[in-house]
Protein backbone atom coordinates (compact mmCIF):
# COMPACT_ATOMS: atom_id res chain seq x y z
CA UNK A 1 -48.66 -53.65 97.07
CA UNK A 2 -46.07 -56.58 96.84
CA UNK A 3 -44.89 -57.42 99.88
CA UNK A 4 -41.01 -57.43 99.94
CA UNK A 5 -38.61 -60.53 100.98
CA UNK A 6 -40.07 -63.40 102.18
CA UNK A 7 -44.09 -63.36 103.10
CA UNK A 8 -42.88 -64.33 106.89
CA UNK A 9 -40.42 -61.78 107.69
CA UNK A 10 -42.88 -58.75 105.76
CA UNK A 11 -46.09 -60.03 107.69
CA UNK A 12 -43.74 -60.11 111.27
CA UNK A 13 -42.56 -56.56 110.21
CA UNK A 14 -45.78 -55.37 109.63
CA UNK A 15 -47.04 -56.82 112.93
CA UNK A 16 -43.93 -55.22 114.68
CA UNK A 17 -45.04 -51.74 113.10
CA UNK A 18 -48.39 -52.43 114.01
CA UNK A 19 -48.01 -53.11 117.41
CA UNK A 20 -46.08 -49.80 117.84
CA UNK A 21 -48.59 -47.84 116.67
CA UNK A 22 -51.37 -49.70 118.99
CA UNK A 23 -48.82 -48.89 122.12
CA UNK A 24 -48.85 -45.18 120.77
CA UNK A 25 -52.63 -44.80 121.08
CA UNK A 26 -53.02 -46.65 124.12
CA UNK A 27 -53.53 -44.39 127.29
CA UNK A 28 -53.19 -47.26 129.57
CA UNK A 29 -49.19 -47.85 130.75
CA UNK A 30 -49.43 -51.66 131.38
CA UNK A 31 -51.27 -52.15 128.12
CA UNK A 32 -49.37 -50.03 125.84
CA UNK A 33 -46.34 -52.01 127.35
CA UNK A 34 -47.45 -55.18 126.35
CA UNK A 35 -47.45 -54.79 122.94
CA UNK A 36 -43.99 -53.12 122.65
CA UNK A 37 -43.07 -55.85 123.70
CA UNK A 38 -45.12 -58.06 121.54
CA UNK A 39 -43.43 -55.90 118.99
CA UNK A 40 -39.78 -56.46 120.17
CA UNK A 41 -40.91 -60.66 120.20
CA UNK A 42 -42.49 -59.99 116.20
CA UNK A 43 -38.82 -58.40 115.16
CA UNK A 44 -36.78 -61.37 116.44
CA UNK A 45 -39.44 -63.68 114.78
CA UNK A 46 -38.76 -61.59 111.49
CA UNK A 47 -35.13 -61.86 112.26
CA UNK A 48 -35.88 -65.80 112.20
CA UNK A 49 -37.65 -65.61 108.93
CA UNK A 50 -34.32 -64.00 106.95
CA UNK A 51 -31.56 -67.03 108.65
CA UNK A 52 -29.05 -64.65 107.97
CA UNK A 53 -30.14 -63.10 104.67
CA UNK A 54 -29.70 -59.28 104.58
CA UNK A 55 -33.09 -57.56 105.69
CA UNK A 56 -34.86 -55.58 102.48
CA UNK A 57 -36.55 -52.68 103.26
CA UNK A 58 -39.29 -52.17 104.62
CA UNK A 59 -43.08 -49.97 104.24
CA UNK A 60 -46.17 -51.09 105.60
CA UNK A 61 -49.21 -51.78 103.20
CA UNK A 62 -51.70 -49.58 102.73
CA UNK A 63 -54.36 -51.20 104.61
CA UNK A 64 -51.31 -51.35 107.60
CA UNK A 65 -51.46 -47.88 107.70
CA UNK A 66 -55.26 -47.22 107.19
CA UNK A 67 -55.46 -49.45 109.95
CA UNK A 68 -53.02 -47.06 112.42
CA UNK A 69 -54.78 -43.78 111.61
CA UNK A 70 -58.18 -45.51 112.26
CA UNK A 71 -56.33 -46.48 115.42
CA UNK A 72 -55.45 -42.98 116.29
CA UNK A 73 -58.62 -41.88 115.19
CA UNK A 74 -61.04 -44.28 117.07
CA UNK A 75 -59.23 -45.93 119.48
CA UNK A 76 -58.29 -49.62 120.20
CA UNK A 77 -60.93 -51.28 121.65
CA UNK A 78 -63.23 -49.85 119.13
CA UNK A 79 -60.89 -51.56 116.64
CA UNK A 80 -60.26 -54.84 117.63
CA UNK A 81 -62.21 -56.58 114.86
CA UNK A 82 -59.83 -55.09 112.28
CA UNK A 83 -56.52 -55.63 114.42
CA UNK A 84 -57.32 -59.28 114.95
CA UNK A 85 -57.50 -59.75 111.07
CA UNK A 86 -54.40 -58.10 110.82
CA UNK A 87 -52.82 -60.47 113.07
CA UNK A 88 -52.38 -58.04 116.38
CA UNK A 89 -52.41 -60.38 119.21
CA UNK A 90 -52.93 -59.59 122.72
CA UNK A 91 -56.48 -58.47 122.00
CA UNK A 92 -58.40 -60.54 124.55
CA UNK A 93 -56.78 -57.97 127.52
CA UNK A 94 -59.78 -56.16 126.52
CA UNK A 95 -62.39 -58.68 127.15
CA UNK A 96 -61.09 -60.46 130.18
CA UNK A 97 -60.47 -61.36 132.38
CA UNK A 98 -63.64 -60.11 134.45
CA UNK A 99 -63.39 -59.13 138.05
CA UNK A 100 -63.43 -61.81 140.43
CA UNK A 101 -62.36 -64.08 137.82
CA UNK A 102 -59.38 -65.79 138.34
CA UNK A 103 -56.90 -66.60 136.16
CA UNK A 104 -56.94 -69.89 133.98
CA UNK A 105 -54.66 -72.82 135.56
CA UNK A 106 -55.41 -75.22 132.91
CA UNK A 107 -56.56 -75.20 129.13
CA UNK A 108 -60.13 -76.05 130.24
CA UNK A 109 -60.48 -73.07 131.55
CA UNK A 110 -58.68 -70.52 129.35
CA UNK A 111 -61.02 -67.75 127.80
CA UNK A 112 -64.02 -69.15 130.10
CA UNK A 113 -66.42 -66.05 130.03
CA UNK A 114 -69.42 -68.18 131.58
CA UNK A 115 -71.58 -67.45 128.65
CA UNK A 116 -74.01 -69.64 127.51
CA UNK A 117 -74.63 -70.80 123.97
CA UNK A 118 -78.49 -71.61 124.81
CA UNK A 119 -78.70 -68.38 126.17
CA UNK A 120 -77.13 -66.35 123.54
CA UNK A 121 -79.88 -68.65 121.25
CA UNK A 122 -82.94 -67.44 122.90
CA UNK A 123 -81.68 -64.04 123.11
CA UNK A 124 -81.16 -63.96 119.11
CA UNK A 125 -84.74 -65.59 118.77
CA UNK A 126 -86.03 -62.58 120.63
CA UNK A 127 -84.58 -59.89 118.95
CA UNK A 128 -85.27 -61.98 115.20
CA UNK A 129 -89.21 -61.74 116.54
CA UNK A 130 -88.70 -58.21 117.69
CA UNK A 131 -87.16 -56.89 114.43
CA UNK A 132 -89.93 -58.48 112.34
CA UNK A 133 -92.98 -57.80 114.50
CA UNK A 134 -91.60 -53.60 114.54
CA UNK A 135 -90.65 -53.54 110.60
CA UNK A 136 -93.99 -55.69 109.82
CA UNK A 137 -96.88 -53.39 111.80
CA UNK A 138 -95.14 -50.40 110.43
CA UNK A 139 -95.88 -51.41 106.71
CA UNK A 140 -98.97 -52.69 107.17
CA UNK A 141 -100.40 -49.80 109.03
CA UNK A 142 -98.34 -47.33 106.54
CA UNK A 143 -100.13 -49.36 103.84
CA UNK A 144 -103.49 -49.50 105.83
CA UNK A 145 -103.32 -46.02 106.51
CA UNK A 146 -103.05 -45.04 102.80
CA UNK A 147 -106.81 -46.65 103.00
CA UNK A 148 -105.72 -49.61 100.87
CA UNK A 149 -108.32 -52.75 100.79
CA UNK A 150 -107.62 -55.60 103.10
CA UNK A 151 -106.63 -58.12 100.30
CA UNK A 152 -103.81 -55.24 99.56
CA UNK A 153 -102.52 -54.83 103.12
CA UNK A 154 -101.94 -58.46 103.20
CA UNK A 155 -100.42 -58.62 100.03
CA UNK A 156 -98.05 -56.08 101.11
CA UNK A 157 -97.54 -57.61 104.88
CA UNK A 158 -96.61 -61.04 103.12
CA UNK A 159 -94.49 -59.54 100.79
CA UNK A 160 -92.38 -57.53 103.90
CA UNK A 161 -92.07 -60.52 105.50
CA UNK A 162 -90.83 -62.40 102.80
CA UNK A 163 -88.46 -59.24 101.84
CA UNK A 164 -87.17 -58.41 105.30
CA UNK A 165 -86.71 -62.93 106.56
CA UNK A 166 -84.57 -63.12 103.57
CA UNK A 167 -82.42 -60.19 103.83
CA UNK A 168 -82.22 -61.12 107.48
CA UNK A 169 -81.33 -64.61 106.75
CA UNK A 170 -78.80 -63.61 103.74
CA UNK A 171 -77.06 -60.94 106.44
CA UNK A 172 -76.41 -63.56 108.99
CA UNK A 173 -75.32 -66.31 106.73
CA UNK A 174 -72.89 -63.59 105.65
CA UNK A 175 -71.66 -62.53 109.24
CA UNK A 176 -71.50 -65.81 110.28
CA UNK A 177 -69.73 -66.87 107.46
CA UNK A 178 -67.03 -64.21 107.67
CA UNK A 179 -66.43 -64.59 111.31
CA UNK A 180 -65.86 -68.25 110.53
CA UNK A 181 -63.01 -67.34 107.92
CA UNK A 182 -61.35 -64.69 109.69
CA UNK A 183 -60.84 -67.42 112.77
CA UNK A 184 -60.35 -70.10 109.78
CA UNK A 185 -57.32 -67.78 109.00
CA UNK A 186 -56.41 -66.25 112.11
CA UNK A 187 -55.60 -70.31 113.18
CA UNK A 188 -54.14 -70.85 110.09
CA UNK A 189 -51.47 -68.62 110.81
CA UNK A 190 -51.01 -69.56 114.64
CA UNK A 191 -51.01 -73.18 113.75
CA UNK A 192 -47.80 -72.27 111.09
CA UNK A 193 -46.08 -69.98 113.83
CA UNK A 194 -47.05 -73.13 117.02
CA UNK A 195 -44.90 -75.01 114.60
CA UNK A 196 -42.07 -72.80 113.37
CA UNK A 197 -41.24 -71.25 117.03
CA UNK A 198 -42.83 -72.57 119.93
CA UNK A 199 -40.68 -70.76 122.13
CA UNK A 200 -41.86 -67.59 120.82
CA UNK A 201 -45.40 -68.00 120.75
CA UNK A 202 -45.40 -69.08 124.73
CA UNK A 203 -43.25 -65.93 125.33
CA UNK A 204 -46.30 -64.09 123.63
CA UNK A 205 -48.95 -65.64 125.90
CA UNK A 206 -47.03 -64.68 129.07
CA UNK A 207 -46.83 -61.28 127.99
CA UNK A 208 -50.72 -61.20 127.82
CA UNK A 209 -51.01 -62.61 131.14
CA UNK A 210 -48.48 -60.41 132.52
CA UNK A 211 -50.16 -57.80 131.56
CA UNK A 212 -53.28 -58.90 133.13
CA UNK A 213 -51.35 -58.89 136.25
CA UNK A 214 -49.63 -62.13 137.32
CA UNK A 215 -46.20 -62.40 137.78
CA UNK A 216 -44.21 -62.94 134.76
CA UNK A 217 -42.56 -65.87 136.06
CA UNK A 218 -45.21 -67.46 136.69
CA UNK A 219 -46.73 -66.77 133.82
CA UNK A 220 -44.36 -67.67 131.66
CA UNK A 221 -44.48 -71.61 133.39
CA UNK A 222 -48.36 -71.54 133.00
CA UNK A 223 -48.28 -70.74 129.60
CA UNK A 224 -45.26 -73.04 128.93
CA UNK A 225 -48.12 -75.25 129.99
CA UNK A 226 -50.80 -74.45 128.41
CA UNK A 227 -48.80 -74.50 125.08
CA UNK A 228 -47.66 -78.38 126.08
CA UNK A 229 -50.67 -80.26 124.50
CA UNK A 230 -50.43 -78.62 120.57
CA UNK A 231 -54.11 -79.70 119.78
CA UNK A 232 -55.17 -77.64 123.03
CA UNK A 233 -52.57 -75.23 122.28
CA UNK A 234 -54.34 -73.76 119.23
CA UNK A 235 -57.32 -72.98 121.32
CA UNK A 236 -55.30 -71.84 123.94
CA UNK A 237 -53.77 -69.18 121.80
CA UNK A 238 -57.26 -68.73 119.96
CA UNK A 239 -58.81 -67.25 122.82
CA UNK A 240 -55.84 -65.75 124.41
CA UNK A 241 -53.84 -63.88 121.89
CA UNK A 242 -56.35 -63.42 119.10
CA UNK A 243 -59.45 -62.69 121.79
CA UNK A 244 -61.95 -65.74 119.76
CA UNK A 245 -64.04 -67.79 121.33
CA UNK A 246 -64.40 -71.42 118.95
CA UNK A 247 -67.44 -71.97 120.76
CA UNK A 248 -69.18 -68.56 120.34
CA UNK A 249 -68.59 -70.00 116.06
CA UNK A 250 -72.04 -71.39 114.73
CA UNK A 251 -72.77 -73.10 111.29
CA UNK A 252 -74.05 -70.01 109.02
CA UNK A 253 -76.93 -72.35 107.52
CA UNK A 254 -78.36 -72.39 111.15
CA UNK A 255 -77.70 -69.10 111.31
CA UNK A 256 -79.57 -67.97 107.87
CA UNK A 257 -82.28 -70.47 108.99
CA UNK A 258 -82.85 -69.14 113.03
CA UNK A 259 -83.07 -65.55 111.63
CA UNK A 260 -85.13 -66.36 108.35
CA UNK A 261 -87.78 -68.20 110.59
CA UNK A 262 -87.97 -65.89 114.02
CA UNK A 263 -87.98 -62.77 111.46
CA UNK A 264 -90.94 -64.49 109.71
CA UNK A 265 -92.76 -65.57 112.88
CA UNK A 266 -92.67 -62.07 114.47
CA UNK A 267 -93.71 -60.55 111.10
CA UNK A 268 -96.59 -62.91 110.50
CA UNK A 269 -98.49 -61.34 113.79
CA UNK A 270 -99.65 -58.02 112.57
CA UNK A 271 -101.27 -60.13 109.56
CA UNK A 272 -103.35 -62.38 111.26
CA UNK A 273 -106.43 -60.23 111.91
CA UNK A 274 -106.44 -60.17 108.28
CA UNK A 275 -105.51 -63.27 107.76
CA UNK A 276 -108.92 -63.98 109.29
CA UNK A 277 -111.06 -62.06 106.89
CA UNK A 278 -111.32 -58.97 109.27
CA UNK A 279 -112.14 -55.48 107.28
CA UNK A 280 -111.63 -51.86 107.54
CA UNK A 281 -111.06 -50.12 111.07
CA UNK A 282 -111.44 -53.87 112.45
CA UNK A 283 -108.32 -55.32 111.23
CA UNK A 284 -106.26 -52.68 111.67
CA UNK A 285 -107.49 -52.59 115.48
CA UNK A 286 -106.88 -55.80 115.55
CA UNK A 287 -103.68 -55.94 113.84
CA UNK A 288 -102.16 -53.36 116.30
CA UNK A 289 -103.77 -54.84 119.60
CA UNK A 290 -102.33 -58.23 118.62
CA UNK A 291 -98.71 -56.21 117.77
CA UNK A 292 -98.96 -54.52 120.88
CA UNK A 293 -99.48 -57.65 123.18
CA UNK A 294 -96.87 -59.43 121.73
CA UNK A 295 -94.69 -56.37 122.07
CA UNK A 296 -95.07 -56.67 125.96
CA UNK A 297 -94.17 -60.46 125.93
CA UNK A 298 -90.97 -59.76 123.98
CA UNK A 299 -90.46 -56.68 126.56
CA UNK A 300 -90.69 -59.62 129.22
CA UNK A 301 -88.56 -61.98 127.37
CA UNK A 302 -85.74 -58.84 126.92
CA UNK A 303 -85.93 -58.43 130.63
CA UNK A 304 -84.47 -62.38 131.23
CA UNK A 305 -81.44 -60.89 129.64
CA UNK A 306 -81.01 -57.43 130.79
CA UNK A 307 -81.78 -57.87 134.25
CA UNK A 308 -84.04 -54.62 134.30
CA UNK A 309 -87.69 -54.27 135.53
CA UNK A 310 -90.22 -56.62 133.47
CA UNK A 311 -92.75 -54.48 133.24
CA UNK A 312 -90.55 -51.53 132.26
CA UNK A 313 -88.95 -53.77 129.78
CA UNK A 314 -92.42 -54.34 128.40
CA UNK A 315 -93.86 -50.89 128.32
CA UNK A 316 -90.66 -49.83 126.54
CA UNK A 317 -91.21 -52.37 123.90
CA UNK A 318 -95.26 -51.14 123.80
CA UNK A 319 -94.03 -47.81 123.34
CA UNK A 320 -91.15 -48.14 120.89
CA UNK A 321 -92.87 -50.71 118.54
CA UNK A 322 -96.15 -48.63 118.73
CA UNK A 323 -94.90 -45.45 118.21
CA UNK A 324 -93.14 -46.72 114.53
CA UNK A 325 -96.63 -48.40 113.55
CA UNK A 326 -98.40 -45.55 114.66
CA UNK A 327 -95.82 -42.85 113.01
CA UNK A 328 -96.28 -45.26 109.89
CA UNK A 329 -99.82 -45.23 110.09
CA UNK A 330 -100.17 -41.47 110.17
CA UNK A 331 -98.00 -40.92 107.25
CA UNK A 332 -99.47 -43.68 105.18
CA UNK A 333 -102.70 -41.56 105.89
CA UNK A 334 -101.48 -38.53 104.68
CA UNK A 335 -99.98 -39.70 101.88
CA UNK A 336 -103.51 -41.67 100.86
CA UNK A 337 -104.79 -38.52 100.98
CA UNK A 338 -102.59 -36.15 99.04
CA UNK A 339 -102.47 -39.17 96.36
CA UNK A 340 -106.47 -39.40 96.06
């Protein structure tokens, strides 16, 4: 569909409509208030966008009003991925800001969720060994199981983890990539709007931290603030009105490369036993012992993260990854033997 009138005032209008619809679904009163009147601040900006020309009409796109029944349908915090491409701000009331937190005072500390990027590293290098230990045992104990030779299992174990690093790799280049665009454009578009009404845009951020709960005097002078430095102003409203974090935005090469080479490590322990020229009953023994163990650690590992018991953590891990070899093995088995 062709938008009508100028690309500012449609986009504005279709915010506007958008943010009436959000209000509609939202059960909670000092939310839902917010952005009606993030939609009353998107008309005037529309109204800014025409200087003086008559206003066409207006219908919202398709993907406008996809967008509101999925709304309706699923709710808004479920939706918030979708909302912030189509330029719904306000979003980070959501996420933040976490009890006992207090509210930012300077630009330092806006969107501050005490997360760690190191962390968040180790916990992804985990989960990459996890995914290609689980997916690795189970085809080489499905193939095992069949009552294939040893040179075939390992044929077929290098082949999964070559397979199953590069799809990994090739779906996080691709997340990564398209996280990076949507805040590439998101920024885009607050950048043009910083520049064309300033005004505006700190009237926006107040709302959001009105909403939140501090007076809306005040926040209107903190944000008024926040909004005085424009190269910290663009982060400022990065965080606060579209809910991204710059600094949670990695390169998609490392990405690719992290998951290709923590898939490929995990997946490359189940092979080892045959690796080393074990045979028969031995090496798949082996194979699962060595799966098993490792299992626990990354049990351990998971616990660092979640808190929980350790050796719960681990047992879980034993059991879950042990269960899908040993399902795996049982139907390779049967399958060998209705096959011949």
């Amino acid at each position: 569909m062709t938008a009508p009138g100028p690309d500012g005032w449609y986009h504005e209008k279709e915010s506007a409509w958008l943010y009436r619809q959000v209000a509609s679904a939202e059960t909670d009163p000092r939310k839902s208030d917010l952005f009606l009147k993030l939609a009353e601040a998107a008309e005037e900006q529309a109204g800014q966008w025409l200087r003086g020309a008559p206003a066409p009409s207006f219908s919202p796109a398709l993907r406008a009003r996809l967008t509101a029944r999925l709304v309706r349908l699923l709710g808004v915090r479920a939706m918030r991925p979708v909302l912030a491409a189509m330029k719904v701000r306000g979003l980070s009331i959501y996420s933040g800001p976490v009890s006992g937190h207090a509210m930012p005072t300077s630009p330092s500390q806006v969107g501050a969720r005490h997360r760690s990027a190191v962390g968040g590293s180790l916990r992804a290098a985990v989960f990459g060994v996890n995914d290609g230990l689980v997916s690795n045992v189970s085809l080489v104990l499905g193939v095992a199981g069949a009552g294939a030779s040893p040179k075939v299992v390992l044929t077929a174990g290098a082949a999964g983890l070559l397979a199953g690093a590069l799809s990994m790799a090739a779906g996080e280049y691709i997340s990564v990539r398209s996280q990076r665009e949507m805040y590439e454009h998101q920024i885009g578009l607050e950048r043009d709007e910083l520049a064309e009404y300033p005004a505006e845009e700190a009237e926006e951020l107040a709302l959001i931290y009105h909403a939140r709960g501090v007076d809306l005097e005040q926040a209107r002078t903190m944000s008024r603030a926040l909004l005085t430095d424009p190269r910290q102003a663009l982060d400022v409203l990065a965080r606060e009105e579209l809910g991204l974090n710059p600094d949670d935005l990695g390169s998609p090469w490392q990405a690719a490369g992290a998951s290709f080479l923590t898939f490929a490590v995990g997946a490359a322990i189940p092979l080892l036993p045959f690796l080393l020229h074990y045979a028969g009953n031995t090496a798949v023994l082996a194979s699962a012992a060595v799966t098993l163990a490792t299992l626990f650690a990354v049990g351990l590992g998971l616990s660092l993260f979640t808190g929980r018991s350790a050796l719960r953590s681990g047992l879980r891990m034993v059991l879950i990854g042990g269960g899908a070899g040993g399902v795996s093995f049982l139907v390779g088995h049967l399958l060998g033997v209705v096959t011949g």
